[in-house]
Protein backbone atom coordinates (compact mmCIF):
# COMPACT_ATOMS: atom_id res chain seq x y z
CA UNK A 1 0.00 0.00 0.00
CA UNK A 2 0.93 3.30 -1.06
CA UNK A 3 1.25 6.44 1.52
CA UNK A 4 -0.18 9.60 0.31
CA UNK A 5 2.75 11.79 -0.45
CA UNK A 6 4.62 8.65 -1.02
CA UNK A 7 7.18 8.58 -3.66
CA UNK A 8 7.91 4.70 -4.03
CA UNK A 9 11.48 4.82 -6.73
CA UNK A 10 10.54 2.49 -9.19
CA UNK A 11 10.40 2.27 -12.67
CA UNK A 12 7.78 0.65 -15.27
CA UNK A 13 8.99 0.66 -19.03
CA UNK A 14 6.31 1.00 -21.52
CA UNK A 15 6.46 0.78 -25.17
CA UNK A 16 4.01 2.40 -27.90
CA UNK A 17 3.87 0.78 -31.81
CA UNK A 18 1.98 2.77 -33.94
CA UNK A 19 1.09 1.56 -37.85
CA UNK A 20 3.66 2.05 -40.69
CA UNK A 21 2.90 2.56 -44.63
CA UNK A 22 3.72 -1.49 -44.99
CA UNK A 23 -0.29 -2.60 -44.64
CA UNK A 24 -0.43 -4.67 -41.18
CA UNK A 25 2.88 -3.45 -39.74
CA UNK A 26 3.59 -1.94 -36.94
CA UNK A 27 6.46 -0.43 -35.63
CA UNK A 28 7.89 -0.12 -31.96
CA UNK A 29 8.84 3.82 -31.91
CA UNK A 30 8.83 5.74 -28.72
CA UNK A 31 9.26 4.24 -25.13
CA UNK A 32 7.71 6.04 -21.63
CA UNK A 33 8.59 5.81 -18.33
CA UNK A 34 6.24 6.14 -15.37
CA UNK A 35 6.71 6.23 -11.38
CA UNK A 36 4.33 5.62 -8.65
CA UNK A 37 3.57 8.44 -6.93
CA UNK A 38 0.93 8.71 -4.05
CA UNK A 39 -0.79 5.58 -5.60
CA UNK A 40 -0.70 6.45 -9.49
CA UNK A 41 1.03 6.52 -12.03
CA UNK A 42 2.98 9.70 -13.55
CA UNK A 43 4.62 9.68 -17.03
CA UNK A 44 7.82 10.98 -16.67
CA UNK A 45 9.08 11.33 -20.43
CA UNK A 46 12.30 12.76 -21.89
CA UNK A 47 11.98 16.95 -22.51
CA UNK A 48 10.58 17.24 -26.68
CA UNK A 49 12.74 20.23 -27.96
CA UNK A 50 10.87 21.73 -31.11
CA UNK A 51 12.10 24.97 -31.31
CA UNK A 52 15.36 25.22 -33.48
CA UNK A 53 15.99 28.16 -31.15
CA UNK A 54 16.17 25.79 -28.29
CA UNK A 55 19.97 26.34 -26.98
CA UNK A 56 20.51 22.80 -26.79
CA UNK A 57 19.61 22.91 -30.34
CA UNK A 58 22.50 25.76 -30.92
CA UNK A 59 24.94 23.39 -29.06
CA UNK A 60 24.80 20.59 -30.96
CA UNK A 61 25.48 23.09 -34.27
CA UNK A 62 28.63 24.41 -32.56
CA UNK A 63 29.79 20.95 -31.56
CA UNK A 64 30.57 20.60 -35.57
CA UNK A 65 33.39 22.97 -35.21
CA UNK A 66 36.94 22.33 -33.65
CA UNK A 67 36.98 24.86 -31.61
CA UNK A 68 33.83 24.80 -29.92
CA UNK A 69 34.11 20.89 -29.23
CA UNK A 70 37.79 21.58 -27.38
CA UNK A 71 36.01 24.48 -25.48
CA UNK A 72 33.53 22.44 -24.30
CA UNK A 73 35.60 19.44 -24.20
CA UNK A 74 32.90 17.27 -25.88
CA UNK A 75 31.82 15.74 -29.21
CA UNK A 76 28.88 14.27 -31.01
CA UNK A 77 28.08 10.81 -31.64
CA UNK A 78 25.55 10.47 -34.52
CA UNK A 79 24.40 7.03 -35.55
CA UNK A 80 22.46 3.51 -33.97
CA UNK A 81 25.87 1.84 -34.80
CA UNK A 82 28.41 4.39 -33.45
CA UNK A 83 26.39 5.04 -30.55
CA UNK A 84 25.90 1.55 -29.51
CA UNK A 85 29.27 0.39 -30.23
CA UNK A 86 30.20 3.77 -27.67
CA UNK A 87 28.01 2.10 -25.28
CA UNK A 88 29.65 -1.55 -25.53
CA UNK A 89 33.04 -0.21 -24.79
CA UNK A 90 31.61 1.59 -21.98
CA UNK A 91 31.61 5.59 -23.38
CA UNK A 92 29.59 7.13 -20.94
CA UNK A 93 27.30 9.71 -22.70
CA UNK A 94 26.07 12.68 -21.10
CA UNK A 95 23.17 12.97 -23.25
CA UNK A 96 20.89 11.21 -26.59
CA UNK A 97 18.99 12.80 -28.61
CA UNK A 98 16.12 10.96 -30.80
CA UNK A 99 13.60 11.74 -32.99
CA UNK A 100 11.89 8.55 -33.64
CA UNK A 101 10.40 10.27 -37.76
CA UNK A 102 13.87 9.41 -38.31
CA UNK A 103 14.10 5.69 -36.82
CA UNK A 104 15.38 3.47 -39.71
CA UNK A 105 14.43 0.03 -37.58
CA UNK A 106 12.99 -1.44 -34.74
CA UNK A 107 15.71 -1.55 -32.24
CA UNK A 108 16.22 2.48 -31.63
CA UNK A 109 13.80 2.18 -28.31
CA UNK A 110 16.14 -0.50 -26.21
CA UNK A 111 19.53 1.37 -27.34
CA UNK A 112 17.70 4.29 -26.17
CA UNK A 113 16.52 2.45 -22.56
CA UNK A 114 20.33 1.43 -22.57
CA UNK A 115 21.96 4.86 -23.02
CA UNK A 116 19.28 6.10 -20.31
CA UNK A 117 20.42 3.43 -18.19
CA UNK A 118 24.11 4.11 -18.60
CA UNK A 119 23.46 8.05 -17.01
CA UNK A 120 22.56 9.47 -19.96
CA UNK A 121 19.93 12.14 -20.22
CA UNK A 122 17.36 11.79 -22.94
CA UNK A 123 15.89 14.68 -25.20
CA UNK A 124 13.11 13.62 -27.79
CA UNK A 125 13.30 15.88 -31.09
CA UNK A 126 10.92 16.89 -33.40
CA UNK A 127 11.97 15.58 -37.08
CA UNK A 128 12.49 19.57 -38.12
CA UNK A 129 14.87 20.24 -35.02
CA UNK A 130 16.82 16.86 -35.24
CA UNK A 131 17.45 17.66 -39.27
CA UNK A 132 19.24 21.09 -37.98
CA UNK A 133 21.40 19.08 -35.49
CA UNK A 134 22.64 16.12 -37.80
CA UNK A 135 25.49 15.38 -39.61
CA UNK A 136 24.53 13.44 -41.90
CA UNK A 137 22.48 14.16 -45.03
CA UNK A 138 19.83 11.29 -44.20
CA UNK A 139 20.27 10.98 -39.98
CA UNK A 140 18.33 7.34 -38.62
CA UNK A 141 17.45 10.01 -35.15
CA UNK A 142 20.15 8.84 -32.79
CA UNK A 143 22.72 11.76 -31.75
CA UNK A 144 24.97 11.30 -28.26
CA UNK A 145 26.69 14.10 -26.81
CA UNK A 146 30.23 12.59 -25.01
CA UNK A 147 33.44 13.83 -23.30
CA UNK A 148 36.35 14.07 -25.37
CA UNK A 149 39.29 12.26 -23.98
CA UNK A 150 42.98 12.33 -24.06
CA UNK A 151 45.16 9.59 -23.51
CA UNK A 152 49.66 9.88 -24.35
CA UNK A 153 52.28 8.16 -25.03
CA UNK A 154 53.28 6.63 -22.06
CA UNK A 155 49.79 4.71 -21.71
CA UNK A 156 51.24 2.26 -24.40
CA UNK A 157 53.59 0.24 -22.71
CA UNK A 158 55.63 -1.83 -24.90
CA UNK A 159 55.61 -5.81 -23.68
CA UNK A 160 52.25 -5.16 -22.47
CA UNK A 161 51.34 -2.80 -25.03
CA UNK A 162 48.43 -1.55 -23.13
CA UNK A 163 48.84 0.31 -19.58
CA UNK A 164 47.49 -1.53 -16.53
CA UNK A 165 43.76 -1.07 -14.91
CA UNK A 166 45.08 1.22 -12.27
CA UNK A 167 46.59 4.01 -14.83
CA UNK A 168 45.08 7.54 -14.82
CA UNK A 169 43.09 8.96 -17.64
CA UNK A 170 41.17 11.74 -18.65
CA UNK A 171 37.52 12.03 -19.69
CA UNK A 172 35.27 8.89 -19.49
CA UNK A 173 36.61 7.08 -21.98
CA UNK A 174 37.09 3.52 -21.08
CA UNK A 175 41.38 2.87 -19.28
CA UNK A 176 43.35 1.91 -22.72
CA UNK A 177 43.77 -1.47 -20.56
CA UNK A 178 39.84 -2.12 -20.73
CA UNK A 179 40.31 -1.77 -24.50
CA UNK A 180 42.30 -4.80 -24.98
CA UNK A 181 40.02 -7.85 -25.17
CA UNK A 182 39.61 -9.99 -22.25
CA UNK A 183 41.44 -13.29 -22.75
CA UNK A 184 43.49 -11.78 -25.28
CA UNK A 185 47.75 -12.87 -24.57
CA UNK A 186 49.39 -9.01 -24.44
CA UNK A 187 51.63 -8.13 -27.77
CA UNK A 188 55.34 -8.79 -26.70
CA UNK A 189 55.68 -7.49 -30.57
CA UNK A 190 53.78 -4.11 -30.76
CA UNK A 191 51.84 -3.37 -33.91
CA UNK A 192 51.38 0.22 -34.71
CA UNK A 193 50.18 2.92 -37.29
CA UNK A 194 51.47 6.14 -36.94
CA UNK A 195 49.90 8.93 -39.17
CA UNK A 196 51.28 12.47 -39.72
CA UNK A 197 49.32 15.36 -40.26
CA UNK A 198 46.25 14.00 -41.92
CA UNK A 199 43.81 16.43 -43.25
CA UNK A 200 40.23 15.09 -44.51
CA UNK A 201 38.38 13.66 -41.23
CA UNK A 202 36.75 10.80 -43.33
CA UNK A 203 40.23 9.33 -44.26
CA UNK A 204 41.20 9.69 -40.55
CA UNK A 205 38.50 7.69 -40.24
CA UNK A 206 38.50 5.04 -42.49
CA UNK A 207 42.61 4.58 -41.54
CA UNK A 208 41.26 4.01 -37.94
CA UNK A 209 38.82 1.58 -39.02
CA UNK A 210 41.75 -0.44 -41.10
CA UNK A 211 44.31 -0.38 -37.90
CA UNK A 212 40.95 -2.66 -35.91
CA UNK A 213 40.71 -4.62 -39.51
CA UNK A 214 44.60 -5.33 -39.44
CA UNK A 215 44.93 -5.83 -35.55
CA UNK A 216 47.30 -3.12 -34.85
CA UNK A 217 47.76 -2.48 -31.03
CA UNK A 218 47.33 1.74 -31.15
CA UNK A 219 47.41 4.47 -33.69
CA UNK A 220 49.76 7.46 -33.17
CA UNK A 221 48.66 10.62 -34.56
CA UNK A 222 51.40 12.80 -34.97
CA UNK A 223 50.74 16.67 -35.96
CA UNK A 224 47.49 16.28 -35.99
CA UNK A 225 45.86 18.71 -38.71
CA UNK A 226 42.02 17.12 -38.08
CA UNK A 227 40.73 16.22 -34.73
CA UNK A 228 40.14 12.80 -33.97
CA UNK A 229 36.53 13.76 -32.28
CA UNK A 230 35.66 15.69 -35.42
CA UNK A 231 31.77 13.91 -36.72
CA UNK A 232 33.45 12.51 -40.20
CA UNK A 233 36.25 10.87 -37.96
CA UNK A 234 33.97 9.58 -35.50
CA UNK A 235 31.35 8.37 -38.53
CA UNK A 236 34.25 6.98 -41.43
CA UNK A 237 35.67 5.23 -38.20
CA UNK A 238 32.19 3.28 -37.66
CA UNK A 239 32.64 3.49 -34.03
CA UNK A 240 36.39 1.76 -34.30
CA UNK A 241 37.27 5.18 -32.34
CA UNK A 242 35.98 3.90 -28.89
CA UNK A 243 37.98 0.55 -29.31
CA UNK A 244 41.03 1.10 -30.96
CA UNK A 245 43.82 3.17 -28.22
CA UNK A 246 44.35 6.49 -30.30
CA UNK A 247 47.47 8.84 -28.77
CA UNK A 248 47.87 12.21 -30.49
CA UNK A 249 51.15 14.17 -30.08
CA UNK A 250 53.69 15.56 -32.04
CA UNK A 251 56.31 13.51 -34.49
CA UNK A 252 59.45 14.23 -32.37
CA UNK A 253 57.84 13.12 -29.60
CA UNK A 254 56.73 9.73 -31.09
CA UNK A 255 60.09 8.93 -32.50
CA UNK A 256 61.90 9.29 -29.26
CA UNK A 257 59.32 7.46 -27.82
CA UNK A 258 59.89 4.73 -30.42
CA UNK A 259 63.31 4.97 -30.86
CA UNK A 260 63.11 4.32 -27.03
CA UNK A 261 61.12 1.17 -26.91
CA UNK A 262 62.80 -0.08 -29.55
CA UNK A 263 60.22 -0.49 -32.49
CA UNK A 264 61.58 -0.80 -35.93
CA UNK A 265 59.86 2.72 -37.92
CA UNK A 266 58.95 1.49 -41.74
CA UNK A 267 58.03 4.95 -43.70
CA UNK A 268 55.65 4.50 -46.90
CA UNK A 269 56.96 6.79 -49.68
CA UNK A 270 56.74 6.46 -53.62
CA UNK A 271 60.32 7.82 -53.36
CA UNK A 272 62.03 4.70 -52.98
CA UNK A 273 63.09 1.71 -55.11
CA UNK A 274 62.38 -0.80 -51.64
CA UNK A 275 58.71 -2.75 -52.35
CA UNK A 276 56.84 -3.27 -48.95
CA UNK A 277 56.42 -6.77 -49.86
CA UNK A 278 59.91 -7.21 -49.89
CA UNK A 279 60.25 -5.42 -46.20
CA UNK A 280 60.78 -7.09 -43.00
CA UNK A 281 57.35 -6.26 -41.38
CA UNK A 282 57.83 -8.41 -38.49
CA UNK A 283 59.11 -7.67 -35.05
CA UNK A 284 57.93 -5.12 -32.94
CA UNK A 285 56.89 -1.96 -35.81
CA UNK A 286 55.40 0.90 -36.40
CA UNK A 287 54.93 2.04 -39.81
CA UNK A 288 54.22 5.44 -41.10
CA UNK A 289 52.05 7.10 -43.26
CA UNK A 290 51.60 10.87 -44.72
CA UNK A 291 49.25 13.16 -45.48
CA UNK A 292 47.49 12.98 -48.57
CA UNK A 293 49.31 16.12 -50.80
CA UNK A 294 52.70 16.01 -49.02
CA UNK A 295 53.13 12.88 -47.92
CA UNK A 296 55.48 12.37 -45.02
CA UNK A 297 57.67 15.16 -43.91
CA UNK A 298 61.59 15.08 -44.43
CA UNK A 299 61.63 14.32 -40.28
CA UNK A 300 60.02 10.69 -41.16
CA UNK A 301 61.90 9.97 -44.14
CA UNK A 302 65.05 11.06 -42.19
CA UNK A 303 64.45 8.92 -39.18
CA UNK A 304 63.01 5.82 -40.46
CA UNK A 305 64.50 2.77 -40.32
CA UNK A 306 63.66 1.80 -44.02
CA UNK A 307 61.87 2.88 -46.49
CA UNK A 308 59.25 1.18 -48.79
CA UNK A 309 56.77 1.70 -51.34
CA UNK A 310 53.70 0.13 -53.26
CA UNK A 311 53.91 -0.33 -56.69
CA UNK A 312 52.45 1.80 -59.03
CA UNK A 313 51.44 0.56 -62.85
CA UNK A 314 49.40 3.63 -64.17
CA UNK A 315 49.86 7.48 -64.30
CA UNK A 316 48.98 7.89 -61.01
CA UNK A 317 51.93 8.28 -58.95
CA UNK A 318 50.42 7.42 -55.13
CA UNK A 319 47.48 5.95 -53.89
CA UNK A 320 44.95 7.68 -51.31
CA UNK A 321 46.27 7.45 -48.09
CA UNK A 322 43.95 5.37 -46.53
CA UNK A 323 44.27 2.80 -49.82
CA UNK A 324 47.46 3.28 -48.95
CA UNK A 325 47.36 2.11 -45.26
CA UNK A 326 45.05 -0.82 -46.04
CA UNK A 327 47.18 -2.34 -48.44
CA UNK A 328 50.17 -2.12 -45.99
CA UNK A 329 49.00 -2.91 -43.31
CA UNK A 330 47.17 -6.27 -44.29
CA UNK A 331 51.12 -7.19 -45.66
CA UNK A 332 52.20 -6.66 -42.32
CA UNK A 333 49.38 -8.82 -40.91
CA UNK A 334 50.23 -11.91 -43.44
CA UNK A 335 53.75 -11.66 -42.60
CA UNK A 336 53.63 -11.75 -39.00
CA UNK A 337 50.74 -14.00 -38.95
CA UNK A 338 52.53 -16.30 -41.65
């Protein structure tokens, strides 16, 4: 029996279909939440922002630039698969935004229950105010707001690869030794990809998404011209951004570090008579690849330990960069796996 006054904390989940344009289907879109108070039951439903004046509406807009995400020191996560692959590695988002006119399926209402129940506070748009907020030219209505995170050098330990559960980091990104699968022997032969000074986010991207294809313990990204929490990055990457370790710093910095741990540095570079299939990619290695005009700086080319190329049979002289980074990396992966 319920008091009067009496607020009993409890939760009943409740979920609405309503009829699509497919004859005889329905379609689970919205969810609502109700507590008991004095004996009944109250809705309590996320806030519906339909104003495109709203300011949380203005936030999200300034979250697409730089600047305004370092200020804040957050970033957007736009997309079922991004988010929920966020979620799995245990991002913790401060708030998700739907608009269920947008839903592309039927499972938008338990990633949205999850988010909720990971801390994260929910805001239902209209269609007209989650189009202004999106990045993407057709959105499915899923948009997280998270904290950006930071993570250096000395978090990859070399041996170990990955730092142990007690290290220190920023933001609430998951320690870089929760990233490494459970079960999983640690590297004694560390695998990296170290990128200099690349400039279109969706490359970033996809390269980050190739170094989790190939199985490469980290990516270092050295002079970093695009921001790894920029919406292309965080979209080309498919969500590979909250499971891969990612260290940004500057290329002097990463070669001492290297030269220090003693990883063998393999520089890509059409510039060269050396084939990469004809390189020793074993061993512990990190190889490097530039951005897509200059290509790597005279500091790489300098200070690498060798020097390779992929062939080229046409009139073009160099491959994208992420092309590039594919086809290296996978030659790395059959050599040290052969």
């Amino acid at each position: 029996m319920v008091g009067k006054g009496l607020v009993v904390e409890y939760f009943l989940f409740h979920h609405e279909t309503h009829e699509t344009h497919e004859k005889g289907k329905t379609e689970e879109i919205l969810f609502r939440v109700f507590r008991v108070f004095s004996g009944e039951l109250l809705p309590v439903l996320p806030e519906k922002i339909t104003s495109l004046q709203n300011p949380r509406i203005k936030q999200l807009v300034r979250l697409r630039d730089r600047r305004d995400r370092d200020d804040a020191g957050l970033f957007m996560i736009e997309g079922y698969r991004e988010i929920r692959r966020a979620l799995e590695k245990g991002v913790r988002l401060n708030e998700l935004y739907f608009s269920p006119d947008w839903f592309l399926g039927e499972n938008e209402p338990a990633l949205i229950e999850q988010a909720k129940q990971a801390g994260a506070q929910l805001f239902e748009l209209s269609k007209e105010a989650f189009a202004k907020v999106a990045y993407r030219e057709r959105p499915d209505g899923l948009l997280a707001v998270a904290a950006q995170w930071k993570h250096s050098l000395n978090d990859l330990l070399v041996g170990r690869a990955l730092r142990p559960t007690d290290a220190p980091d920023v933001g609430d990104q998951p320690s870089l030794s929760e990233l490494w699968p459970t079960g999983k022997p640690r590297p004694t032969d560390p695998f990296l990809l170290v990128v200099e000074s690349i400039e279109k986010p969706g490359n970033l991207g996809t390269i980050l998404r190739s170094a989790d294809a190939a199985g490469c313990d980290a990516v270092i990204v050295c002079d970093a011209v695009t921001d790894i929490f920029n919406p292309n990055v965080v979209r080309a990457s498919t969500g590979v951004l909250f499971s891969v370790p990612i260290v940004v710093s500057d290329s002097m910095a990463v070669h001492t570090w290297l030269k220090e741990k003693g990883i063998r540095i393999v520089a890509t570079t059409p510039d060269t008579p050396n084939l990469y299939t004809k390189a020793d990619l074993r061993g512990p290695l990190a190889i490097v690849m530039g951005s897509e005009q200059y290509g790597l700086s005279q500091f790489w080319l300098k200070e690498s330990h060798q020097l390779v190329r992929i062939p080229m049979a046409g009139q073009a002289d160099s491959l994208n960069v992420a092309m590039a980074a594919i086809i290296t990396l996978f030659e790395a992966v059959r050599q040290r796996n052969g």
